[in-house]
N, C-alpha and C. Protein backbone atom coordinates (compact mmCIF):
# COMPACT_ATOMS: atom_id res chain seq x y z
N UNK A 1 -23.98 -1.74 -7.27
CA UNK A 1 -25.21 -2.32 -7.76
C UNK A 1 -25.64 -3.41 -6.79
N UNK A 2 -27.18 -3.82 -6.13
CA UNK A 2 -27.61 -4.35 -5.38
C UNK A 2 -27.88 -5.82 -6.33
N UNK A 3 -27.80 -6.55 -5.36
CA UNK A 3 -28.16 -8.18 -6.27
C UNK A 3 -29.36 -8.49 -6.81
N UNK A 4 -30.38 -7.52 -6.49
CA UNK A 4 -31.39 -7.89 -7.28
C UNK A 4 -31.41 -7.00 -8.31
N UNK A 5 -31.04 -5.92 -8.13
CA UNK A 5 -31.01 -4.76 -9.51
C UNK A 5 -30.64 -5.85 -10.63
N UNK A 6 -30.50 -4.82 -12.06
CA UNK A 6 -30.20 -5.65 -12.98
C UNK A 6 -29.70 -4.60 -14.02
N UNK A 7 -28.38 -4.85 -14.35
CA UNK A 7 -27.83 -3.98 -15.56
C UNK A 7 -28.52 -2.84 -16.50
N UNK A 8 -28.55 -2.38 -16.59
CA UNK A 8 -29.59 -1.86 -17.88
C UNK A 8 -28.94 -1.87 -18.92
N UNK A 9 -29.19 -2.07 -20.33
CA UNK A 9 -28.07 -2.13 -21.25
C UNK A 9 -29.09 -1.24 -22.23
N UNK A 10 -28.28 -0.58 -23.47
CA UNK A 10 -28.81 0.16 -24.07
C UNK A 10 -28.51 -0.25 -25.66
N UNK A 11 -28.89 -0.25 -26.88
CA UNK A 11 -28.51 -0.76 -28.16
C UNK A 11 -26.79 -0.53 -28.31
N UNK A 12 -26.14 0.18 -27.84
CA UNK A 12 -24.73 0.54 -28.02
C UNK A 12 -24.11 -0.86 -27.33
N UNK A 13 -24.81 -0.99 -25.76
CA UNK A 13 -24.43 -2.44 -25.15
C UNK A 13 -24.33 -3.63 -26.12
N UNK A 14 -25.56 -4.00 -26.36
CA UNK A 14 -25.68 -5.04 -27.03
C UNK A 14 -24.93 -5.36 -28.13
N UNK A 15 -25.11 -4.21 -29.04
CA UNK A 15 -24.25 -4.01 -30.15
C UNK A 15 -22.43 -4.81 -29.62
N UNK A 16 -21.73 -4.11 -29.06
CA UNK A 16 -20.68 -4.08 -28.79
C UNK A 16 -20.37 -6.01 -28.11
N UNK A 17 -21.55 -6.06 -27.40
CA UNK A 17 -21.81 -7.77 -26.78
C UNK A 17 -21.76 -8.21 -28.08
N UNK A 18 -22.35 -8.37 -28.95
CA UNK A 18 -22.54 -9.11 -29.84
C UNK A 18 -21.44 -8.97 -30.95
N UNK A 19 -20.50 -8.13 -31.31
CA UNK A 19 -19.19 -8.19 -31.72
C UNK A 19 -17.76 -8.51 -30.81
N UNK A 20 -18.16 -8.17 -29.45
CA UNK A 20 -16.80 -8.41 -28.61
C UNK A 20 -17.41 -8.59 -27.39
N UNK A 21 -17.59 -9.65 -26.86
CA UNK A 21 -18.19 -10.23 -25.62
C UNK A 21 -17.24 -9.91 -24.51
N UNK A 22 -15.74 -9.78 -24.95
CA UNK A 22 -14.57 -9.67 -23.78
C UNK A 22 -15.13 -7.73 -23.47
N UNK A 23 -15.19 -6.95 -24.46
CA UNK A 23 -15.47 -5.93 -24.28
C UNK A 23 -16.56 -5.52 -23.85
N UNK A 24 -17.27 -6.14 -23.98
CA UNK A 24 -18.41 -6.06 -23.23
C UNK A 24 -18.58 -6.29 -21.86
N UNK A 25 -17.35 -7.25 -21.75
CA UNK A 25 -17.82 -7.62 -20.46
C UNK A 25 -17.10 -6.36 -19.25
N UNK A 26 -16.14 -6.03 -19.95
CA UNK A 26 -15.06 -4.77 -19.81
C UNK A 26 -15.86 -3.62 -19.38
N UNK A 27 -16.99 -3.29 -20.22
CA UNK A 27 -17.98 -2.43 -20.20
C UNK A 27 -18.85 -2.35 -18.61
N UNK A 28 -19.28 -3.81 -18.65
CA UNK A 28 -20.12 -3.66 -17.56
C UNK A 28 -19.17 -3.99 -16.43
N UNK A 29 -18.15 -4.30 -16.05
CA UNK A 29 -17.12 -3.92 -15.17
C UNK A 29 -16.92 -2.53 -14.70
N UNK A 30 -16.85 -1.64 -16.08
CA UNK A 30 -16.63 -0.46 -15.45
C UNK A 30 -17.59 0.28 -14.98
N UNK A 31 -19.09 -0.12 -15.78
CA UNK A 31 -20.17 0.33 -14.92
C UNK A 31 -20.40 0.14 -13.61
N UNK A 32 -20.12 -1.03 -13.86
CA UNK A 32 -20.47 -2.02 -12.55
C UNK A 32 -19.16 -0.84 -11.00
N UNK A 33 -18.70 -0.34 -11.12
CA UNK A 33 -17.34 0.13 -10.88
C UNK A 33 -17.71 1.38 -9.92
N UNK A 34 -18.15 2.13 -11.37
CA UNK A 34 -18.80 3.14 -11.36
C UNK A 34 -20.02 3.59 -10.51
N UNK A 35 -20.63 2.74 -10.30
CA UNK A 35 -21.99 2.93 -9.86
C UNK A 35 -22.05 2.72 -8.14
N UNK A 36 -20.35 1.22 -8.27
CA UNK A 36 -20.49 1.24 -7.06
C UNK A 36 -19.82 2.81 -6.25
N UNK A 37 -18.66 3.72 -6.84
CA UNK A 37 -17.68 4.79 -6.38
C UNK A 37 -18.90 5.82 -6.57
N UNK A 38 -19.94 5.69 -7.14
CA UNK A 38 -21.16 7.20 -7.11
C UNK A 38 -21.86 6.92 -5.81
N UNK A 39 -21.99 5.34 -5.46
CA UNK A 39 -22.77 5.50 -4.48
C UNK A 39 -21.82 5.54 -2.91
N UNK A 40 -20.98 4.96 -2.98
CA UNK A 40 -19.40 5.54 -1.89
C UNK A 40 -19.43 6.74 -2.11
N UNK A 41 -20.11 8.24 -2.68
CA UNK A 41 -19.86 9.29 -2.71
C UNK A 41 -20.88 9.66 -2.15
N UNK A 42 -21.62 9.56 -2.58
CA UNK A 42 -22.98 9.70 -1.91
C UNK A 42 -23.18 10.12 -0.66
N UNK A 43 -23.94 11.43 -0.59
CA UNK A 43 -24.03 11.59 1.00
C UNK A 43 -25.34 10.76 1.56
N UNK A 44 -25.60 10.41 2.37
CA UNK A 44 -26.73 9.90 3.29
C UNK A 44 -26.71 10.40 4.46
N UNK A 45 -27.66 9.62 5.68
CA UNK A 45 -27.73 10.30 6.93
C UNK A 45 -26.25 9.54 7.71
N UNK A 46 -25.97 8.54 7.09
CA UNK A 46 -24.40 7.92 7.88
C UNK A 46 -23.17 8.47 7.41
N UNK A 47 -23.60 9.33 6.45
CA UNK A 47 -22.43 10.70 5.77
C UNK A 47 -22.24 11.23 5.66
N UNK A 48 -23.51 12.26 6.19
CA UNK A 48 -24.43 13.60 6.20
C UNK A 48 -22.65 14.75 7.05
N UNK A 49 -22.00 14.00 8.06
CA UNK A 49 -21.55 15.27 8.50
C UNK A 49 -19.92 15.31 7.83
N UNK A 50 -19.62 14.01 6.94
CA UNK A 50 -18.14 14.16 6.33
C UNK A 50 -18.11 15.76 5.70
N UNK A 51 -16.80 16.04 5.84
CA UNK A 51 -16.57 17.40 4.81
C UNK A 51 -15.64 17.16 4.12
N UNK A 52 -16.05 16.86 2.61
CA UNK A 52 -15.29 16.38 1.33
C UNK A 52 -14.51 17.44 0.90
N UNK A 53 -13.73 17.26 0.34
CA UNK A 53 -12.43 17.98 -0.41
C UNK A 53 -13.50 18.67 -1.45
N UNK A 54 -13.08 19.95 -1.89
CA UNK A 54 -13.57 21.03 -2.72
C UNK A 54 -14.65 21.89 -2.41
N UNK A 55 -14.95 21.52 -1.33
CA UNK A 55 -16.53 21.78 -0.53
C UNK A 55 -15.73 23.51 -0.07
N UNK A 56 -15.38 24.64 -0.62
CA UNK A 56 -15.15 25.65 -0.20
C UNK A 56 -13.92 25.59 0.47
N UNK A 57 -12.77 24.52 0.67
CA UNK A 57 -12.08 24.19 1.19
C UNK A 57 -10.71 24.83 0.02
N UNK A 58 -9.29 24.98 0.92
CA UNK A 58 -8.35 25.41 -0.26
C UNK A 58 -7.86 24.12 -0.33
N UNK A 59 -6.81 24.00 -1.62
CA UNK A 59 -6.39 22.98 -2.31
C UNK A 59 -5.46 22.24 -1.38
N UNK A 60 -5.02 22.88 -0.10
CA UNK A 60 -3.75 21.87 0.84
C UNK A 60 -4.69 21.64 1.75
N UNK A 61 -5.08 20.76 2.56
CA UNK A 61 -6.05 20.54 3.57
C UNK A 61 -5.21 21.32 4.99
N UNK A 62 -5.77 21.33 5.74
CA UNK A 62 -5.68 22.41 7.09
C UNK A 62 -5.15 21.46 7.75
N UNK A 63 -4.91 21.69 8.93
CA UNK A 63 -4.43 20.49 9.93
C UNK A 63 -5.65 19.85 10.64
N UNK A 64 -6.54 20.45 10.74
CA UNK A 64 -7.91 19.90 11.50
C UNK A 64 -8.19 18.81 10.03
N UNK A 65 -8.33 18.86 8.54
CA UNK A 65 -8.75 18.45 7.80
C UNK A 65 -7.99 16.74 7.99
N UNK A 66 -6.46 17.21 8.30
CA UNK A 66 -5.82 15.90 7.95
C UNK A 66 -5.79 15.28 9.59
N UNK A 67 -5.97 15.51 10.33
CA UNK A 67 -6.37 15.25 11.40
C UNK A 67 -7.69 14.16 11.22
N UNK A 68 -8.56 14.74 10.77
CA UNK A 68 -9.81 14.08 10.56
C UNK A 68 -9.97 12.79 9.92
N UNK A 69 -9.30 13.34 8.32
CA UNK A 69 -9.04 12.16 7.33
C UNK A 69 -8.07 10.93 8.43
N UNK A 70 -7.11 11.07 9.07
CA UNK A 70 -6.48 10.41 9.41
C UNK A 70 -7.34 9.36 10.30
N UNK A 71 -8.09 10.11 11.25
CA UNK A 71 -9.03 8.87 12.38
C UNK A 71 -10.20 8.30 11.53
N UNK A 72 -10.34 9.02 10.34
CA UNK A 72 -11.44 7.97 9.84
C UNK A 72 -10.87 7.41 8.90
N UNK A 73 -9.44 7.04 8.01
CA UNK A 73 -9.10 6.58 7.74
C UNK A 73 -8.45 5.31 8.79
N UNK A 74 -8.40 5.26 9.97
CA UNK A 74 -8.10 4.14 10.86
C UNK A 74 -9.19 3.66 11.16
N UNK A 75 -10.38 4.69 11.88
CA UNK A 75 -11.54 4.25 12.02
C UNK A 75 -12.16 2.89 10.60
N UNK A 76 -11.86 3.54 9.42
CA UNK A 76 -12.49 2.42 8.25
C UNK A 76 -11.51 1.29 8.19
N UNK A 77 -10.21 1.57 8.53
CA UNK A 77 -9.28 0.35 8.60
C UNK A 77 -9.73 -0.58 9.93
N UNK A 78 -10.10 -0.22 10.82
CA UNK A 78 -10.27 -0.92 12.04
C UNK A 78 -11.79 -1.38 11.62
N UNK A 79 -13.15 -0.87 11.50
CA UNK A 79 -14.10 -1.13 11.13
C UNK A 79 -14.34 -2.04 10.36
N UNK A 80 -14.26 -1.42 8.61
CA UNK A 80 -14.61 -2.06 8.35
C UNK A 80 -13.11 -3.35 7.50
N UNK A 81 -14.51 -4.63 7.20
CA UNK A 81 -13.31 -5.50 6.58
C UNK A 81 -12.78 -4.93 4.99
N UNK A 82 -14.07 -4.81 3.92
CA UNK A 82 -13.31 -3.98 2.64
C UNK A 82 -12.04 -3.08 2.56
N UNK A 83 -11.88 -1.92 3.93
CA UNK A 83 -11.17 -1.45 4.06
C UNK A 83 -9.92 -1.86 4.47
N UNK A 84 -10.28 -2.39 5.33
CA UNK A 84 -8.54 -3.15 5.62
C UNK A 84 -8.45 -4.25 4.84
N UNK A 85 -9.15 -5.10 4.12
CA UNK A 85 -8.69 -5.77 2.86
C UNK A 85 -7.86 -4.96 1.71
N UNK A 86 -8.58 -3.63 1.73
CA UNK A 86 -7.99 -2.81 0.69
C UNK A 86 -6.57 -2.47 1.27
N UNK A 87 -5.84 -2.13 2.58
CA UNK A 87 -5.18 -2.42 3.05
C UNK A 87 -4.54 -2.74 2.78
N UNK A 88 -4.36 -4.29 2.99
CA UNK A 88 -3.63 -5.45 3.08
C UNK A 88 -3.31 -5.80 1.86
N UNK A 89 -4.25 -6.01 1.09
CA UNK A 89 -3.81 -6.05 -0.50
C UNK A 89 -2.57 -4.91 -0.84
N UNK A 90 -2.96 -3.95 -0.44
CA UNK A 90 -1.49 -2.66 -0.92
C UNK A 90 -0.25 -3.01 -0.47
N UNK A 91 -0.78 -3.07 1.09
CA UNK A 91 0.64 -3.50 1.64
C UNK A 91 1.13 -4.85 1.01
N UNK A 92 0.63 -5.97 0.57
CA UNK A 92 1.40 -7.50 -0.38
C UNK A 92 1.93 -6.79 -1.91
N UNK A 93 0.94 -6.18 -1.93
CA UNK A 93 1.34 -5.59 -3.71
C UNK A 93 2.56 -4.71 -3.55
N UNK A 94 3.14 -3.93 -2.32
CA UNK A 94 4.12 -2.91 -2.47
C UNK A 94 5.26 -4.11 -1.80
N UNK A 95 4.87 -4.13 -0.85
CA UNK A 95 5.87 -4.69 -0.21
C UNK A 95 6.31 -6.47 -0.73
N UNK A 96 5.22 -7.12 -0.99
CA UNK A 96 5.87 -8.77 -1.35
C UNK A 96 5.96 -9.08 -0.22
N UNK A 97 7.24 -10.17 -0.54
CA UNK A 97 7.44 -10.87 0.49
C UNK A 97 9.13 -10.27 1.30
N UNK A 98 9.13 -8.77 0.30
CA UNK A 98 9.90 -8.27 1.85
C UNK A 98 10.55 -7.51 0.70
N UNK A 99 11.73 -6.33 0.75
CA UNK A 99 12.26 -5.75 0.27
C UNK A 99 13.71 -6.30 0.09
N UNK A 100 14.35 -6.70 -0.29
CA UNK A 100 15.90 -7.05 -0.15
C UNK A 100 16.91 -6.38 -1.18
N UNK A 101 18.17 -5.78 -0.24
CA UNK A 101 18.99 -5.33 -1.30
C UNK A 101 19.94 -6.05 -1.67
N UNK A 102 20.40 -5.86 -3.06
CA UNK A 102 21.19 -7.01 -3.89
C UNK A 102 22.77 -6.25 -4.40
N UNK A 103 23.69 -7.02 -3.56
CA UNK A 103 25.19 -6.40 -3.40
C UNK A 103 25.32 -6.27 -4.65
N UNK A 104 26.06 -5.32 -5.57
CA UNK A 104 26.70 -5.59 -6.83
C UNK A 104 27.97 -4.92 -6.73
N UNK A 105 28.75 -5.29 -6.46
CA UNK A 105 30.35 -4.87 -5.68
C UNK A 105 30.90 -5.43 -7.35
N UNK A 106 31.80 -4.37 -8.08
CA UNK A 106 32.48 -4.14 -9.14
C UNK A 106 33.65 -4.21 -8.93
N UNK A 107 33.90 -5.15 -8.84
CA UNK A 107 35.38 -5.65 -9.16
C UNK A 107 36.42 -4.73 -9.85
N UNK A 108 36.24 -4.52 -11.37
CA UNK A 108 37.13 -3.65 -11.89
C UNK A 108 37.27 -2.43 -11.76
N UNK A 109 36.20 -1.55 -10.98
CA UNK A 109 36.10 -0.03 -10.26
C UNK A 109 36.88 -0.66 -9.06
N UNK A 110 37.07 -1.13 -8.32
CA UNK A 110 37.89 -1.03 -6.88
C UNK A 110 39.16 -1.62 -7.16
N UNK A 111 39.57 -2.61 -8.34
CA UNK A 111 40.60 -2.87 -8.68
C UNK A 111 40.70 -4.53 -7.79
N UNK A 112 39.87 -5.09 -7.73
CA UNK A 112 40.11 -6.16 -7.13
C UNK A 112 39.57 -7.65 -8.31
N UNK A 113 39.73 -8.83 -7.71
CA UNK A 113 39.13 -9.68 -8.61
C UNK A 113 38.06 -9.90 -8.79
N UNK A 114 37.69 -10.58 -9.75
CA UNK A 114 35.91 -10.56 -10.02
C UNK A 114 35.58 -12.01 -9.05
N UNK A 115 36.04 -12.60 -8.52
CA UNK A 115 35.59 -14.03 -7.34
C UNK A 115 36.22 -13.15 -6.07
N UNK A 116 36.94 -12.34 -5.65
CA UNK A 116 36.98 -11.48 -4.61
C UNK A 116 35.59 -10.51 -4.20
N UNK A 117 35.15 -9.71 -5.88
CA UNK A 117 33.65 -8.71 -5.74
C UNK A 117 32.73 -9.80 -5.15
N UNK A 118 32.64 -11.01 -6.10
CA UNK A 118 31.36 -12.17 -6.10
C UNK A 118 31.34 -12.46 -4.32
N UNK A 119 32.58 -12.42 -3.61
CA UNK A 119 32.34 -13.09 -2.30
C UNK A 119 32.31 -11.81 -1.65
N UNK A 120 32.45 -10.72 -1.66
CA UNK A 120 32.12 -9.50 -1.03
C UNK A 120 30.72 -9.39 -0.64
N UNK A 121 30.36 -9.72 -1.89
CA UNK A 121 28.72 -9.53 -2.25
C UNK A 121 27.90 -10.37 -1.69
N UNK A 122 28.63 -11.44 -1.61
CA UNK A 122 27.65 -12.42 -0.80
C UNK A 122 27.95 -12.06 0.88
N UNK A 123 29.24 -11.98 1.33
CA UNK A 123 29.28 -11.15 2.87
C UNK A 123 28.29 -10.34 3.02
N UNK A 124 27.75 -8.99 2.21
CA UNK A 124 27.41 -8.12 2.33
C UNK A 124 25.40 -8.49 2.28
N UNK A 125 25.43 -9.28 1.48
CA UNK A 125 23.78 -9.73 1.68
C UNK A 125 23.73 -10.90 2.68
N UNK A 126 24.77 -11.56 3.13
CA UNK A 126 24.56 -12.45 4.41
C UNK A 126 24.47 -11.60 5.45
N UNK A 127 25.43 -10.47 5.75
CA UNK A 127 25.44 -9.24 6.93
C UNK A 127 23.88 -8.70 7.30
N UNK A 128 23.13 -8.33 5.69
CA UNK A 128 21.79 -7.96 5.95
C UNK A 128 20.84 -8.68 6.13
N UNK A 129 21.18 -9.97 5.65
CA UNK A 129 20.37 -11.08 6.66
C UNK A 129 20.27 -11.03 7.77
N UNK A 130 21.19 -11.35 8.54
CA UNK A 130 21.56 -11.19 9.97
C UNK A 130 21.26 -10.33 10.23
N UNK A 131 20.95 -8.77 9.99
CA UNK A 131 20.95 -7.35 10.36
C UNK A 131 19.10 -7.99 10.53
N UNK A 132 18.44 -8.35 9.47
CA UNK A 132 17.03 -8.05 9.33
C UNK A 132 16.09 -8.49 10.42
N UNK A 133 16.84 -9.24 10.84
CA UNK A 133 16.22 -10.43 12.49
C UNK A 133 16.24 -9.65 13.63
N UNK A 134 17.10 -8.36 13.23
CA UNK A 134 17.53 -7.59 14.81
C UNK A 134 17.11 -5.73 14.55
N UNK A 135 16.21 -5.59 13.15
CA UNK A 135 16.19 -4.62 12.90
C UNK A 135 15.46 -3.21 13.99
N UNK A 136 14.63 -4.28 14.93
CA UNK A 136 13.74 -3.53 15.80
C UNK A 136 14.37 -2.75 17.03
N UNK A 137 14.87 -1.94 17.49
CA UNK A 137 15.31 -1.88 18.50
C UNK A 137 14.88 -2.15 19.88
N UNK A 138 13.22 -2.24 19.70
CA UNK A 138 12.49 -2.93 20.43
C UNK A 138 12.48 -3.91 20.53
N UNK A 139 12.90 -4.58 19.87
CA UNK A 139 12.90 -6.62 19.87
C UNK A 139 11.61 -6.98 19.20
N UNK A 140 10.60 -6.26 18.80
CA UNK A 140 9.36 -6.92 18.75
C UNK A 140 9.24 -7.48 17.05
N UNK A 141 9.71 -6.60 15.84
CA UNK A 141 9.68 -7.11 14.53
C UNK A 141 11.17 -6.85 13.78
N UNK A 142 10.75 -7.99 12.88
CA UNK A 142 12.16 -7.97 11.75
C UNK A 142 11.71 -6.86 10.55
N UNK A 143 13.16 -6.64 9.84
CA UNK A 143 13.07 -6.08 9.03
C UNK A 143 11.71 -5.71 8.30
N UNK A 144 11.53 -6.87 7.78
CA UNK A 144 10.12 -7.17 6.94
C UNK A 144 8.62 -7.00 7.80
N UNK A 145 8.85 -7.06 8.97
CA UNK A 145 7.94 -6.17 9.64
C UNK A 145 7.66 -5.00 9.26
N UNK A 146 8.66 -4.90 9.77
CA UNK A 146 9.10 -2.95 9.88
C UNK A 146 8.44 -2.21 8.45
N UNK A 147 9.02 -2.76 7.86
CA UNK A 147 8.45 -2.52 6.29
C UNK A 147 6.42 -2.83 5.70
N UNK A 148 6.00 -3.50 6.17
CA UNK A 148 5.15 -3.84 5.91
C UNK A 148 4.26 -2.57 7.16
N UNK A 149 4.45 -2.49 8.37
CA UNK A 149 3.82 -1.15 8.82
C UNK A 149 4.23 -0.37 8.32
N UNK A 150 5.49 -0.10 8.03
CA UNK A 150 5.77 1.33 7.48
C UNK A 150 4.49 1.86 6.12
N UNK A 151 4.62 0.76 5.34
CA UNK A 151 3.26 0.99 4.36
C UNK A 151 2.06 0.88 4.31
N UNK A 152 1.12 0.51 5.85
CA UNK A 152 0.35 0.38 6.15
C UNK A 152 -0.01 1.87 6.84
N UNK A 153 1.02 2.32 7.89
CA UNK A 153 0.73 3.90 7.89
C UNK A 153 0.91 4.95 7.04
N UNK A 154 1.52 4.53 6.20
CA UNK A 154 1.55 5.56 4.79
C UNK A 154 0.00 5.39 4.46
N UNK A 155 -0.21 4.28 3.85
CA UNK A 155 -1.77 3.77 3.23
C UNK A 155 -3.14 4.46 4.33
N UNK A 156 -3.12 4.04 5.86
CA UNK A 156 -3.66 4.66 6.57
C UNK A 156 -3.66 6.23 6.85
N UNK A 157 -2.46 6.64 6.87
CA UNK A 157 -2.10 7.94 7.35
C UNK A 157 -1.56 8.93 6.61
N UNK A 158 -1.25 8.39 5.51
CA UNK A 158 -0.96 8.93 4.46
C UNK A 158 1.19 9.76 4.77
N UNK A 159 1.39 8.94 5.84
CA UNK A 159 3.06 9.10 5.96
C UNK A 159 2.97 8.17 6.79
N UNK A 160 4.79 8.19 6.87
CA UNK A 160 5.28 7.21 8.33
C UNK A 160 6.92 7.79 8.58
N UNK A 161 6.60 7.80 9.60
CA UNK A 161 7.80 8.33 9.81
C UNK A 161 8.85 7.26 10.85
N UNK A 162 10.10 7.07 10.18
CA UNK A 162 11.04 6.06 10.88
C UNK A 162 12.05 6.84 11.44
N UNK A 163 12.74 7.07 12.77
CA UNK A 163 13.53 7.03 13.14
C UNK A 163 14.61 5.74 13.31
N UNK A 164 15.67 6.24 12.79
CA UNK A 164 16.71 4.90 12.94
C UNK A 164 17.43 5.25 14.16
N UNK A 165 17.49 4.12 14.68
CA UNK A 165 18.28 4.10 16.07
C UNK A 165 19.50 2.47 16.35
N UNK A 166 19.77 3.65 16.58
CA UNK A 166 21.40 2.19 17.16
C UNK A 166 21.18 1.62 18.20
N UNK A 167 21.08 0.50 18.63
CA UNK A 167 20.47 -0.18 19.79
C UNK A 167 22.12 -0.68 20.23
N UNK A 168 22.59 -0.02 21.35
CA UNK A 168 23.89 -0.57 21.54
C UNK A 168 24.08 -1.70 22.47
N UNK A 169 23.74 -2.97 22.50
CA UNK A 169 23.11 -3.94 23.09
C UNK A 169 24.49 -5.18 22.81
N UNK A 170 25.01 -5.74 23.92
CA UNK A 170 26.22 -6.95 23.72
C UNK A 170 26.24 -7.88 22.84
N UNK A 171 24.58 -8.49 22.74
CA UNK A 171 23.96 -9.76 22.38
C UNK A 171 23.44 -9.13 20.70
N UNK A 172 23.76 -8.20 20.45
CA UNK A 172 23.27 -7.86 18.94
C UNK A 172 24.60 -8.14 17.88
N UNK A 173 24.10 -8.49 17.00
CA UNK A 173 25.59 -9.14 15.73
C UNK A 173 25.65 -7.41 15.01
N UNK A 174 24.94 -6.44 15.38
CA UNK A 174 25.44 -5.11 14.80
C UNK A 174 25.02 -3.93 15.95
């Protein structure tokens, strides 16, 4: 909806405003929503040559299809800002402020003491500390890097693919 337009509301609107204002407001949210994803569908002359899913197309896309989706899915990430806001928001919402795994070493399954498991556990999440600083084999990002592109080319590209590699290097603690 453009800023000068103006809602249209119909007796059902009002009605519903005037018993539940939160719902109402709910209402014109989703219009508001709505109107903007009809007109993102919308073909025009700056859309005229996309070829949308169902358009005579079969249900798995072709390789030319995902080919396509893929550069204009970077193309709108690089372009525009909404898009890579939309982005960036996914990648904070999935990822946080990083992934971390949490030792729970069971003492009475291995037969050891329960302040023997407790300090295992803490070795074992200090180790992946240390591991996360050196995760790159390139040197260039930590763990939490790594992670945060990894879901940015999923989001963009719709995969990502990691190879793990052993960096056999003197100066590395693994």
């Amino acid at each position: 909806m453009r800023r000068h337009e103006v809602m249209k509301t119909n007796w059902v609107d009002r009605v519903v405003e005037w018993i539940s204002p939160e719902r109402a407001l709910k209402r014109k949210a989703a219009r508001a929503f709505l109107s903007m994803a009809t007109r993102a569908a919308s073909t025009s002359r700056l859309r005229n040559d996309w070829i949308l899913p169902g358009q005579g197309e079969s249900p798995t896309p072709s390789q030319w299809d995902l080919d396509t989706y893929r550069v204009r899915s970077r193309l709108a990430n690089r372009d525009d800002p909404i898009a890579s806001g939309a982005t960036d928001t996914m990648q904070l919402n999935i990822v946080g402020s990083g992934l971390r795994p949490q030792a729970r070493i069971r003492g009475e399954r291995l037969g050891i003491p329960d302040d023997r498991a407790e300090r295992l556990n803490h070795q074992a999440e200090a180790a992946f500390r240390e591991f996360s600083r050196f995760a790159d084999s390139g040197n260039r990002l930590d763990f939490d890097e790594i992670q945060f592109l990894a879901i940015r080319k999923v989001v963009e590209d719709g995969e990502s693919i990691i190879i793990p590699t052993w960096a056999n290097e003197a100066w590395r603690p693994f």
